[in-house]
C-alpha atoms as a PDB file:
ATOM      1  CA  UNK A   1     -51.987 -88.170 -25.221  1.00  0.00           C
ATOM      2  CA  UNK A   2     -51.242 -89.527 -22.121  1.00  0.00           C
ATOM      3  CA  UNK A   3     -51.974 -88.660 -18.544  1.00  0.00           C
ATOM      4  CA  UNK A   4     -48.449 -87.619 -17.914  1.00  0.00           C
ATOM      5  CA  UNK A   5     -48.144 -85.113 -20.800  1.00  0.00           C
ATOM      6  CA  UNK A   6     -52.020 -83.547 -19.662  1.00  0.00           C
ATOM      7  CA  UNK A   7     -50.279 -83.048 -15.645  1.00  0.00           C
ATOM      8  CA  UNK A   8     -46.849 -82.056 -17.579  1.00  0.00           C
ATOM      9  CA  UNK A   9     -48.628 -79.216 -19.724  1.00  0.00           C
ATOM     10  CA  UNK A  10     -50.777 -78.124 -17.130  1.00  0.00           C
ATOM     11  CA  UNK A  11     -48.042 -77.250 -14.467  1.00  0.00           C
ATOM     12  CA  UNK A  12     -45.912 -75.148 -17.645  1.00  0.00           C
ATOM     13  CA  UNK A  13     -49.396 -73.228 -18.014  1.00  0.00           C
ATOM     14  CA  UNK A  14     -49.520 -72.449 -14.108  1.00  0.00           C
ATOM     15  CA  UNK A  15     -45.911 -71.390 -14.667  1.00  0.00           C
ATOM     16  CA  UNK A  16     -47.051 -69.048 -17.754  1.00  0.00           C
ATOM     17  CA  UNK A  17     -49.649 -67.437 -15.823  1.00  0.00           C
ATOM     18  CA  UNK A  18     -47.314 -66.937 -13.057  1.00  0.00           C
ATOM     19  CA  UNK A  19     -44.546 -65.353 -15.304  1.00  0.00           C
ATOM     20  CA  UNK A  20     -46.966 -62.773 -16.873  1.00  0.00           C
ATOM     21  CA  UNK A  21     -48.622 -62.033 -13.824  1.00  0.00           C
ATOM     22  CA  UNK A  22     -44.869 -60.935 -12.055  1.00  0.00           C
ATOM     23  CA  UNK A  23     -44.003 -59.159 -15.442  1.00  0.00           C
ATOM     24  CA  UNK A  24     -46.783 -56.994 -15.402  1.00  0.00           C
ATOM     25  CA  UNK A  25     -46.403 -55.976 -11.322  1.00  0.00           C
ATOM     26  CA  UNK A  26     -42.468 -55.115 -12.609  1.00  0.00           C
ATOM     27  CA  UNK A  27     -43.740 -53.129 -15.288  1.00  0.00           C
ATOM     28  CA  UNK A  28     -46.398 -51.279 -13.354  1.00  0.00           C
ATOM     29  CA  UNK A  29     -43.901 -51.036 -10.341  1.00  0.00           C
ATOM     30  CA  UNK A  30     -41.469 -49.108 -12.671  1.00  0.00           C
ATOM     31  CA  UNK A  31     -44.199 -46.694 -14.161  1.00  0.00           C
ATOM     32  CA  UNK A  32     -46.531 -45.970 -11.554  1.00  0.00           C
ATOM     33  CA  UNK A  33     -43.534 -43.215  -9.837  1.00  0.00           C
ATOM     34  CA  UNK A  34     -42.797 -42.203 -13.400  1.00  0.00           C
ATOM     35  CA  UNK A  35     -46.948 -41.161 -14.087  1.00  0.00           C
ATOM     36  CA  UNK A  36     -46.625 -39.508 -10.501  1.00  0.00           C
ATOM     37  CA  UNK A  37     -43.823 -37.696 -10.669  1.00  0.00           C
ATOM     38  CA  UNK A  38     -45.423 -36.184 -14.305  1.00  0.00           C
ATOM     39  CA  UNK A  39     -49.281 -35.498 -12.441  1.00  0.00           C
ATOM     40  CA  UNK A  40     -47.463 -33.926  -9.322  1.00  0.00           C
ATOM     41  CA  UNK A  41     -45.272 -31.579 -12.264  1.00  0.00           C
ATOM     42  CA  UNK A  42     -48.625 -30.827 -14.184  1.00  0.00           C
ATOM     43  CA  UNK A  43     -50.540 -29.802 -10.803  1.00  0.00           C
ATOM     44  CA  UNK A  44     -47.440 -27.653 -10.037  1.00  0.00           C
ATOM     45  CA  UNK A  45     -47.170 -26.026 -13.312  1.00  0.00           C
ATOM     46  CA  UNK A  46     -50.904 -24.930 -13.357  1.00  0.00           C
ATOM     47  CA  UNK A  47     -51.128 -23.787  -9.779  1.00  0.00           C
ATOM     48  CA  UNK A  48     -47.943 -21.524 -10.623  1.00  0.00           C
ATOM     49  CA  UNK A  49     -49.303 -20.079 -14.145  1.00  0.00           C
ATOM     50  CA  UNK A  50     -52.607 -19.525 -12.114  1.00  0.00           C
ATOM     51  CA  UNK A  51     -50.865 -17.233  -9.424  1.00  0.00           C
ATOM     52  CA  UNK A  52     -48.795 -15.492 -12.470  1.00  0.00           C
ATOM     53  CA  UNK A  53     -51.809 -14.548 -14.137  1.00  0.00           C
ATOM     54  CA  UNK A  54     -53.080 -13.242 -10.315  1.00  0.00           C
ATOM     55  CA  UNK A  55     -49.977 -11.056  -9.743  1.00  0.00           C
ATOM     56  CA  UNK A  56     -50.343  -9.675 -13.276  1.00  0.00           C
ATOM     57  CA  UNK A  57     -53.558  -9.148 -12.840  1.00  0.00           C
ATOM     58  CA  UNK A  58     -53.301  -7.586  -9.912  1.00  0.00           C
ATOM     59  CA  UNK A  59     -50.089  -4.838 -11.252  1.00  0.00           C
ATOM     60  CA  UNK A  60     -52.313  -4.064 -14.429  1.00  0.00           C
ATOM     61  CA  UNK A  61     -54.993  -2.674 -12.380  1.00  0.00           C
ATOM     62  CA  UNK A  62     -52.883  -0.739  -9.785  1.00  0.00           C
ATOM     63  CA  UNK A  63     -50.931   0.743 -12.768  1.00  0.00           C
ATOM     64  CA  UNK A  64     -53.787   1.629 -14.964  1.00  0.00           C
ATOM     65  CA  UNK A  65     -55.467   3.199 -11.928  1.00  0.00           C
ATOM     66  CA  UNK A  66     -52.796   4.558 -10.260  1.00  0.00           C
ATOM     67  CA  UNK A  67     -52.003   6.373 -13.508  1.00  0.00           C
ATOM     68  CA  UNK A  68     -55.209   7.739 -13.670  1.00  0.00           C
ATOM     69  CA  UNK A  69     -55.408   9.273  -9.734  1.00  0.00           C
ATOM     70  CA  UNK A  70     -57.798   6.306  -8.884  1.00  0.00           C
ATOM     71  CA  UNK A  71     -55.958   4.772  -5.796  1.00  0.00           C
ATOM     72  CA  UNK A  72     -58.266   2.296  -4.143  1.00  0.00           C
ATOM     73  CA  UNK A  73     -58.923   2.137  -0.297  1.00  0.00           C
ATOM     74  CA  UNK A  74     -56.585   3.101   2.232  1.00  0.00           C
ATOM     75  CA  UNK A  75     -54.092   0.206   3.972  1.00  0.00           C
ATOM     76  CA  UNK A  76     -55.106  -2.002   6.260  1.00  0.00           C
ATOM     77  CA  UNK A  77     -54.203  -4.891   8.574  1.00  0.00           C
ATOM     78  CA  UNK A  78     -54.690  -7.528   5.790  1.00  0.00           C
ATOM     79  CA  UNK A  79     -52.641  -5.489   3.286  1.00  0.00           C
ATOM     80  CA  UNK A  80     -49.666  -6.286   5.767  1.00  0.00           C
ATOM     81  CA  UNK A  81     -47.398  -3.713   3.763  1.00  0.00           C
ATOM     82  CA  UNK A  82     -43.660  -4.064   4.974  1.00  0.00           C
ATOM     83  CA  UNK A  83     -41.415  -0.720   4.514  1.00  0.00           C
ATOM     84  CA  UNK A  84     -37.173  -0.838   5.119  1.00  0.00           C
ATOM     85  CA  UNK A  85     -37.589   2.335   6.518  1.00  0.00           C
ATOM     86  CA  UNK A  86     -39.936   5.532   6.991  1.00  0.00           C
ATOM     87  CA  UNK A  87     -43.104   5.003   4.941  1.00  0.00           C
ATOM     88  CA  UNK A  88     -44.243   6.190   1.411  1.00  0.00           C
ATOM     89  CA  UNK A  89     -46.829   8.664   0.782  1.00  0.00           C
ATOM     90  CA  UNK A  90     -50.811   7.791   1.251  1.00  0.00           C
ATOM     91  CA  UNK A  91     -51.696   7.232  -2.628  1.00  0.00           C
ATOM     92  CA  UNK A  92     -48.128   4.809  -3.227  1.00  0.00           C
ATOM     93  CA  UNK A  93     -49.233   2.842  -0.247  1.00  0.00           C
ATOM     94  CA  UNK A  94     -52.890   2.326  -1.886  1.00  0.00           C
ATOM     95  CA  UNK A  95     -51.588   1.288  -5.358  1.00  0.00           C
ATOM     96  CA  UNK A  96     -49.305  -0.944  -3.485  1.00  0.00           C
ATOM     97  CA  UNK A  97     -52.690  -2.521  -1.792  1.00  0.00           C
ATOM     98  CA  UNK A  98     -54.437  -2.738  -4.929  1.00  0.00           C
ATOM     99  CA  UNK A  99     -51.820  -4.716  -6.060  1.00  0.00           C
ATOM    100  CA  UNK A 100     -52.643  -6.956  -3.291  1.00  0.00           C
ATOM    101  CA  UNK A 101     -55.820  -7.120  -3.028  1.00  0.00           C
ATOM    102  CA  UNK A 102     -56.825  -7.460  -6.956  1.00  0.00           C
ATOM    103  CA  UNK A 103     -54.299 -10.176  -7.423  1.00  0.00           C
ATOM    104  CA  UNK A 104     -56.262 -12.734  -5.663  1.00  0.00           C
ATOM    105  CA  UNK A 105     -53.505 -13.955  -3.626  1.00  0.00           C
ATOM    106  CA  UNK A 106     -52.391 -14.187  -0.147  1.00  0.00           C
ATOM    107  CA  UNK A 107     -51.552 -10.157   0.278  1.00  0.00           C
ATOM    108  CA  UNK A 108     -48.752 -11.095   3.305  1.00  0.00           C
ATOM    109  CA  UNK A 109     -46.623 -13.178   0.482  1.00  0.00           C
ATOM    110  CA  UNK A 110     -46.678 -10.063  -2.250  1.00  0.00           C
ATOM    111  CA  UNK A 111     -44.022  -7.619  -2.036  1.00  0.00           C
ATOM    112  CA  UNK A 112     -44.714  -3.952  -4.250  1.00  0.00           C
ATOM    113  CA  UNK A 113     -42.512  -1.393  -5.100  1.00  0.00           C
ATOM    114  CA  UNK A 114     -44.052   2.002  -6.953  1.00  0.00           C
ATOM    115  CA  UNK A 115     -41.842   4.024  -8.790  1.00  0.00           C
ATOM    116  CA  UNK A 116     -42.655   7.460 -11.320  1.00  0.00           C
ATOM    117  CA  UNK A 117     -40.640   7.524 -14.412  1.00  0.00           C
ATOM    118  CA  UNK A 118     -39.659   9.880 -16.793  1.00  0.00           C
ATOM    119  CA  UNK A 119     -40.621   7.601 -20.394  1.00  0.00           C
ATOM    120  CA  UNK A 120     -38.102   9.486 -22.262  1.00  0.00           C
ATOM    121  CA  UNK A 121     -35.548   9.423 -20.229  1.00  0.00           C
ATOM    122  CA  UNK A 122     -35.940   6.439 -18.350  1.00  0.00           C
ATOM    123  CA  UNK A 123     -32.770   7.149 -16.146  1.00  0.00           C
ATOM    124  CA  UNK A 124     -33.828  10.556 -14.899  1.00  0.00           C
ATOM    125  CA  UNK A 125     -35.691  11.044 -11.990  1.00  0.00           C
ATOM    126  CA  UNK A 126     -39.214  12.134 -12.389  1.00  0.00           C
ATOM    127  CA  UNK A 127     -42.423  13.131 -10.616  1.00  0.00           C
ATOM    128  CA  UNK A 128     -46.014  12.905 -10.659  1.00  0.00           C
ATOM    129  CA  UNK A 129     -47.214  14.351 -13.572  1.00  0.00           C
ATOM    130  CA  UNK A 130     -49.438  14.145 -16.643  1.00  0.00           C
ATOM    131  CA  UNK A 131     -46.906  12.666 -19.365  1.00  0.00           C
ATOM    132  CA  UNK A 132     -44.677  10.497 -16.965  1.00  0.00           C
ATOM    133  CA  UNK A 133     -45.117   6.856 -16.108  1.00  0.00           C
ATOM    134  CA  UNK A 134     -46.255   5.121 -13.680  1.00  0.00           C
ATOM    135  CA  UNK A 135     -44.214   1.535 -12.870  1.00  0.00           C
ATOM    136  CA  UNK A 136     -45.847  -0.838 -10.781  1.00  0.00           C
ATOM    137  CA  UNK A 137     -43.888  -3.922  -9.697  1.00  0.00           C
ATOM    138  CA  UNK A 138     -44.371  -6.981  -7.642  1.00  0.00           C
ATOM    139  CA  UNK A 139     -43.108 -10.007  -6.812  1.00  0.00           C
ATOM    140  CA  UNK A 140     -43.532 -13.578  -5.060  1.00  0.00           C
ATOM    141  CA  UNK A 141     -41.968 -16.328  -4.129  1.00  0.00           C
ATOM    142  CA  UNK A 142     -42.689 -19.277  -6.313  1.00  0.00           C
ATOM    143  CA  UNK A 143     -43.852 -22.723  -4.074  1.00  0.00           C
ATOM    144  CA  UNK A 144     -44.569 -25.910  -4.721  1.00  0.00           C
ATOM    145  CA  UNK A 145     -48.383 -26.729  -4.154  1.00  0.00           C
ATOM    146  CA  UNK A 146     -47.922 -30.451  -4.079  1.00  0.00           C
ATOM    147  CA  UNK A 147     -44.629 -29.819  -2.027  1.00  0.00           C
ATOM    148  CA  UNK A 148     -43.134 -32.826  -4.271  1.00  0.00           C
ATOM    149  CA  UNK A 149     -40.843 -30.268  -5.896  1.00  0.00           C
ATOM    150  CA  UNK A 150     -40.220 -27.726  -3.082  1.00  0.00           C
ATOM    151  CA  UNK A 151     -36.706 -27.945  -3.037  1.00  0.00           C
ATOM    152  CA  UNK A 152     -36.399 -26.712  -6.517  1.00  0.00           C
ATOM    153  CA  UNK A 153     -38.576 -23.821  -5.288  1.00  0.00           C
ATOM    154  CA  UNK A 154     -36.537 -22.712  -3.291  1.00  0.00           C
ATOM    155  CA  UNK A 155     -34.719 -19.955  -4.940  1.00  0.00           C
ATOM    156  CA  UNK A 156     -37.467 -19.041  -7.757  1.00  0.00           C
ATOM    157  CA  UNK A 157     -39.690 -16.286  -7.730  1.00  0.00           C
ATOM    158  CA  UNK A 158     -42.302 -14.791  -9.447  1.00  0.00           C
ATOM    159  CA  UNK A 159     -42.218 -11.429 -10.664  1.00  0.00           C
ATOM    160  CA  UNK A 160     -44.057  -8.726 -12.524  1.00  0.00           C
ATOM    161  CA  UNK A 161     -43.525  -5.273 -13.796  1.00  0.00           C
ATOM    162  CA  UNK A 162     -45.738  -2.720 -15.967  1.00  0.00           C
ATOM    163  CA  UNK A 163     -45.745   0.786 -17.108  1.00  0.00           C
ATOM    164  CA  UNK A 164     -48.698   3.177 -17.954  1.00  0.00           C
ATOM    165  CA  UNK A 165     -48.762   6.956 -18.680  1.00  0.00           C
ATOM    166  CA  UNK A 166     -50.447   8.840 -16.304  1.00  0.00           C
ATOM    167  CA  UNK A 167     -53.099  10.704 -17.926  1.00  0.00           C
ATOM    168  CA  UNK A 168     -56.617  13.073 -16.529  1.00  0.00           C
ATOM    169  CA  UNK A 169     -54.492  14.120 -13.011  1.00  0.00           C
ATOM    170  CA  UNK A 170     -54.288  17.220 -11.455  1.00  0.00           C
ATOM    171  CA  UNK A 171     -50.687  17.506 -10.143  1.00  0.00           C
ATOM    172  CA  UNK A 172     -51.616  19.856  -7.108  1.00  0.00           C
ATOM    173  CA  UNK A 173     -54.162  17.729  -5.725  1.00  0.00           C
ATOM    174  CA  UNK A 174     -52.824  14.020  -6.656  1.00  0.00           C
ATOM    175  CA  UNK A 175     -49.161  13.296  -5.537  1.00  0.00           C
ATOM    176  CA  UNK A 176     -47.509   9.897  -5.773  1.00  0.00           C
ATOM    177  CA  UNK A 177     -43.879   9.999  -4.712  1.00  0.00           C
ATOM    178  CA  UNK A 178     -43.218   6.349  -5.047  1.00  0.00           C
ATOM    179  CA  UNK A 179     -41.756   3.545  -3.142  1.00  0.00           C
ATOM    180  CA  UNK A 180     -40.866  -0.024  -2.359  1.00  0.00           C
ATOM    181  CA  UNK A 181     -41.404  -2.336   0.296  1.00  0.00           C
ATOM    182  CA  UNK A 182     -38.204  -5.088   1.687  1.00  0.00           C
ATOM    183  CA  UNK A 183     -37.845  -7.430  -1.170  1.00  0.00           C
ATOM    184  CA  UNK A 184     -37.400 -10.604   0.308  1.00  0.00           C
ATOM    185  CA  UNK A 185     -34.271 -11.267   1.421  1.00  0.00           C
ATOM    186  CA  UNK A 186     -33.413 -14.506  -0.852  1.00  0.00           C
ATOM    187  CA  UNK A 187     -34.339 -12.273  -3.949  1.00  0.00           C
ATOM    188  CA  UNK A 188     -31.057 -12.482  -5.716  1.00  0.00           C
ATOM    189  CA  UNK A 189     -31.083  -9.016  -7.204  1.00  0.00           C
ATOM    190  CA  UNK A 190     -33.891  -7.682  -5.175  1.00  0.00           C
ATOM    191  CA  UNK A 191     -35.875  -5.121  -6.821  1.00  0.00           C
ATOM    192  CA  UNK A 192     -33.734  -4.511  -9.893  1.00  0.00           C
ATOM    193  CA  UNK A 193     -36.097  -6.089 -12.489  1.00  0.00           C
ATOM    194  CA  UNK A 194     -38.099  -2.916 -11.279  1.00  0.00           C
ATOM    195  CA  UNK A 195     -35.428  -0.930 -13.041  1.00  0.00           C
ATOM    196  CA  UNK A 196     -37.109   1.459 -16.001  1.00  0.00           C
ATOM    197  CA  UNK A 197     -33.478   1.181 -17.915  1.00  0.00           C
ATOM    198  CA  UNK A 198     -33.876  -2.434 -17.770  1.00  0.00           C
ATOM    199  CA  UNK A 199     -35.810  -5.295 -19.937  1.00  0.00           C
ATOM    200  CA  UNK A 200     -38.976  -5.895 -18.946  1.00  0.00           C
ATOM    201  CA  UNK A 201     -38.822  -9.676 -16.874  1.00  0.00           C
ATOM    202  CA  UNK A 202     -40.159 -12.070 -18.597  1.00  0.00           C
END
């Protein structure tokens, strides 16, 4: 072999090593924003089922208590409770706290409506009573902890919504007349998942 062809096959070798060298920066270049894009979705995903599980957490208690005259501690500056209009009794403004407060969550970006119904006839009023129900509902506005996907945050919420029978009360010295506080005000529907006629939300 001569000296030519050695110099010839050396260069096409430097030219190889180039080639595969470019391919794989092209190939990484195209799925490094793909493996992002997937890490920033499962980060977002977990954070979200982690507050679900909070605000669910945090309605269970209130309605199993509540149902049972157990109503927590009394309101306070960190429960930041926000009312329309005049202001529910004591004991509806303590489940609404518990709520808060057990659900592990930042209590100023909760919203709680409390509401007595009549389990057999869910569309009839009904008041505190041994027999009735108790609904407990809350909601939250979803967010994007990585803010990579806040703008399709920006209309989804998070809600919740149980019902227990209220059991072991004495009527004339427990009272819960219920109540709800402003749902927030890009809620489409605003607190009519809270509606006993209705489906319970998914």
């Amino acid at each position: 072999m001569t000296l030519s062809h050695l110099l010839h096959r050396r260069r096409w070798a430097r030219l190889d090593g180039r080639t595969e060298r470019g391919a794989v920066l092209v190939e990484l270049a195209m799925v490094v924003p793909i493996l992002v894009v997937l890490i920033m979705g499962i980060v977002d995903y977990a954070v979200l089922f982690n507050q679900k599980i909070g605000i669910r957490g945090g309605v269970c208690e209130a309605a199993w208590n509540g149902s049972r005259g157990i109503f927590g501690a009394a309101p306070n500056s960190s429960c930041s409770l926000t009312f329309p209009a005049a202001l529910p009794d004591d004991n509806t403004q303590r489940i609404m706290c518990m709520v808060k407060r057990r659900s592990g969550l930042d209590q100023s970006e909760l919203r709680v409506m409390v509401r007595v119904v009549d389990l057999d006839n869910p569309a009839n009023p009904a008041t505190y009573a041994n027999g009735k129900g108790l609904m407990v509902c809350a909601m939250r506005k979803a967010s994007s902890a990585t803010h990579f996907f806040s703008s399709l945050f920006a209309t989804s919420y998070q809600v919740s919504r149980l019902t227990t029978v209220i059991l072991s009360i004495d009527p004339n010295v427990t009272f819960v007349g219920g109540g709800s506080e402003t749902p927030f005000p890009t809620k489409a529907g605003g607190w009519s998942f809270c509606d006993p006629t209705r489906p319970v939300p998914a």
